[in-house]
Protein backbone atom coordinates (compact mmCIF):
# COMPACT_ATOMS: atom_id res chain seq x y z
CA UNK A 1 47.96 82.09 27.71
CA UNK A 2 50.07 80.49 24.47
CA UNK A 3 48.09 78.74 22.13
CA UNK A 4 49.66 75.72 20.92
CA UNK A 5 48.65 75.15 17.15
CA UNK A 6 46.91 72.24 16.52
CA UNK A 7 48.49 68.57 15.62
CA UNK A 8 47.55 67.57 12.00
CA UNK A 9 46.82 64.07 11.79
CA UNK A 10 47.08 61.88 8.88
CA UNK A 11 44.16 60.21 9.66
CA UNK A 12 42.96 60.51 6.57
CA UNK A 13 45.68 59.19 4.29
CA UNK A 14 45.40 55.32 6.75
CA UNK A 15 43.01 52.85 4.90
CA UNK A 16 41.33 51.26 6.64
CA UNK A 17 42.49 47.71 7.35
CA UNK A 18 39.19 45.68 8.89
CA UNK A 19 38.01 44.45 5.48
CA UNK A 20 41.39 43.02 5.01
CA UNK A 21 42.06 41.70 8.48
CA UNK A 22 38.47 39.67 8.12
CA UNK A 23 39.47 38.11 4.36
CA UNK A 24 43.22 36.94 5.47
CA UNK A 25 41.13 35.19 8.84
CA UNK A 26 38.78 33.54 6.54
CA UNK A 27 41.71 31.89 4.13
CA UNK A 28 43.40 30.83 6.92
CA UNK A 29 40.34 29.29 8.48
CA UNK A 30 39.94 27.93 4.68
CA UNK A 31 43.60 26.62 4.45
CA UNK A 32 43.54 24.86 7.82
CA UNK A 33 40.05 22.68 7.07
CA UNK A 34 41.79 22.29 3.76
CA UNK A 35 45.37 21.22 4.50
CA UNK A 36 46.07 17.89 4.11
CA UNK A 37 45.45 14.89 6.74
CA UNK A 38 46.78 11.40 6.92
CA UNK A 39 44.39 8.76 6.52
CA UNK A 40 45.15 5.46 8.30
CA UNK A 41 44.66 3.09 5.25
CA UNK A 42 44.80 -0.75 4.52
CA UNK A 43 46.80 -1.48 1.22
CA UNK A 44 44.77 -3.84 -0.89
CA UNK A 45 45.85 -5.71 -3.91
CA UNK A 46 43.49 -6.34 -6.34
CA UNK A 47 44.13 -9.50 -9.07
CA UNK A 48 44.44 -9.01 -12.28
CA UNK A 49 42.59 -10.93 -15.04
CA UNK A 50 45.04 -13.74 -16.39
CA UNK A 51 45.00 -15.31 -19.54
CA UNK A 52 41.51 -16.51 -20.50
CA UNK A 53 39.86 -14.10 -18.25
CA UNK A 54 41.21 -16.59 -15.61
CA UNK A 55 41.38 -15.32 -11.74
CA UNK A 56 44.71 -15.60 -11.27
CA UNK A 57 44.83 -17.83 -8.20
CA UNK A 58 43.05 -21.06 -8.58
CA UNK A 59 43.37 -24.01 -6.22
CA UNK A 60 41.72 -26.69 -5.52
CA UNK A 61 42.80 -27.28 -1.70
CA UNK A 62 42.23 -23.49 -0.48
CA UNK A 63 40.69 -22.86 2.57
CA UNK A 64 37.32 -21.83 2.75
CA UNK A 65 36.69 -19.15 5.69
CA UNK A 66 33.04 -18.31 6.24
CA UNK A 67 32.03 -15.81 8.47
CA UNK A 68 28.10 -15.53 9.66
CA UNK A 69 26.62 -12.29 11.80
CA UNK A 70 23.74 -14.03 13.77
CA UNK A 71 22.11 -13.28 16.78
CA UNK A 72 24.67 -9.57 17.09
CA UNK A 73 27.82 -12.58 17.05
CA UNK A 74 29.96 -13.27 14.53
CA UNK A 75 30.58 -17.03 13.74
CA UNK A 76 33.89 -17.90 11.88
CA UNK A 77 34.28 -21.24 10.26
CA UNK A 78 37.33 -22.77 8.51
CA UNK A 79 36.42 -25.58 6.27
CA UNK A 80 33.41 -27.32 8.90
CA UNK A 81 35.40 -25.77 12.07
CA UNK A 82 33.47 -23.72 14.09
CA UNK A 83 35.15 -20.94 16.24
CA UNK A 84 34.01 -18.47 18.19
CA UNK A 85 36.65 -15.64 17.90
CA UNK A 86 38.76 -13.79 15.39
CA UNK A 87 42.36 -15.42 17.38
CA UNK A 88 40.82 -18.75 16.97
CA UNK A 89 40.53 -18.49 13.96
CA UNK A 90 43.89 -16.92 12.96
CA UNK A 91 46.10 -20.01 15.43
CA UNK A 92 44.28 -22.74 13.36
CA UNK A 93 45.44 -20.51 10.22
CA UNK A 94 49.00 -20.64 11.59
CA UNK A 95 49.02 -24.13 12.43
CA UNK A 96 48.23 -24.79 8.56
CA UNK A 97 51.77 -24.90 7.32
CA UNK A 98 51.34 -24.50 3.36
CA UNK A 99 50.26 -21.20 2.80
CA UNK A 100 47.25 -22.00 0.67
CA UNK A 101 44.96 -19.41 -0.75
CA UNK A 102 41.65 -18.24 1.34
CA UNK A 103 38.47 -18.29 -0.40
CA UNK A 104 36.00 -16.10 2.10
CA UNK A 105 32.47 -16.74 1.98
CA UNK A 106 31.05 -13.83 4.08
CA UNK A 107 27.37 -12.87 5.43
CA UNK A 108 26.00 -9.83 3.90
CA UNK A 109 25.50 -8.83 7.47
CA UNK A 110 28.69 -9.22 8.86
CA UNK A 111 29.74 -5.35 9.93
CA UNK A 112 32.24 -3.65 7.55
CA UNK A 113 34.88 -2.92 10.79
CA UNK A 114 34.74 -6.70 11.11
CA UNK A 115 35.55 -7.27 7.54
CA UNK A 116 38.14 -4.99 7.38
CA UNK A 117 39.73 -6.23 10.69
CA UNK A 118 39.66 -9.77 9.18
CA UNK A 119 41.07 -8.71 6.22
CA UNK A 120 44.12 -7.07 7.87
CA UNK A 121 44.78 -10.02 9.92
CA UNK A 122 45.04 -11.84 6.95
CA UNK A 123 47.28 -9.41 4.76
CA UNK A 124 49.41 -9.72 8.06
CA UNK A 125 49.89 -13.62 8.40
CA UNK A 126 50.86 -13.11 4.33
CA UNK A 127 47.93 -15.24 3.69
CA UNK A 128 46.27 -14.92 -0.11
CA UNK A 129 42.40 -14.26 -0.75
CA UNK A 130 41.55 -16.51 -3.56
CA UNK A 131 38.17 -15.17 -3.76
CA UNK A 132 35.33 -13.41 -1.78
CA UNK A 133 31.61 -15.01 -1.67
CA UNK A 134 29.17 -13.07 -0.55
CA UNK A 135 25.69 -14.30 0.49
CA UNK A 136 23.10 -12.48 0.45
């Protein structure tokens, strides 16, 4: 019977790739978390100080919107107005021609989704916050 010589591998010279594989998984794990989402945000203008550390807006007539968390129900008011909803309170808003500036005077318990979904209603009938009261 022939003999057939033996193959010769080159085992030997192939590193060996596992640790490598397992360090190029974890910073692509790391780069995914990391990458970059978009955040649903509300733009809000802040005043600046006028002359004689003035608030900018300053009116007399402006519309006072107070909003109460009693009893798990929020309670809007517009100057002694009660209403019962959000909507309510945005049609009598509408009605009011002059686009006056909005003084809030808000609970301290009034939920922070609330606040911000009043706030964007506002920023979206282009009405101005004069100034934010909050009672504590």
């Amino acid at each position: 019977m022939l003999e057939l010589p033996e193959k010769t591998t080159n085992s030997g010279l192939m590193p060996d790739l596992t640790a490598l594989i397992d360090v190029l998984f974890i910073l692509l794990v790391f780069l995914l978390l990391t990458a970059a989402v978009k955040l649903e945000m509300l733009d809000v203008t802040l005043p600046e100080v006028g002359n004689d550390n003035q608030a900018p807006i300053e009116q007399q007539n402006a519309l006072v919107l107070s909003v109460n968390f009693t009893n798990q129900k929020l309670n809007y008011a517009l100057g002694k107005v009660p209403y019962s909803s959000l909507n309510e309170v945005m049609d009598a808003l509408r009605v009011n021609t002059n686009k006056q500036g909005v003084y809030l005077a808000i609970d301290q318990q009034v939920p922070s989704g609330d606040l911000v979904n009043l706030l964007a209603a506002l920023s979206k009938e282009d009405h101005k916050i004069a100034n934010i009261l909050i009672k504590r």
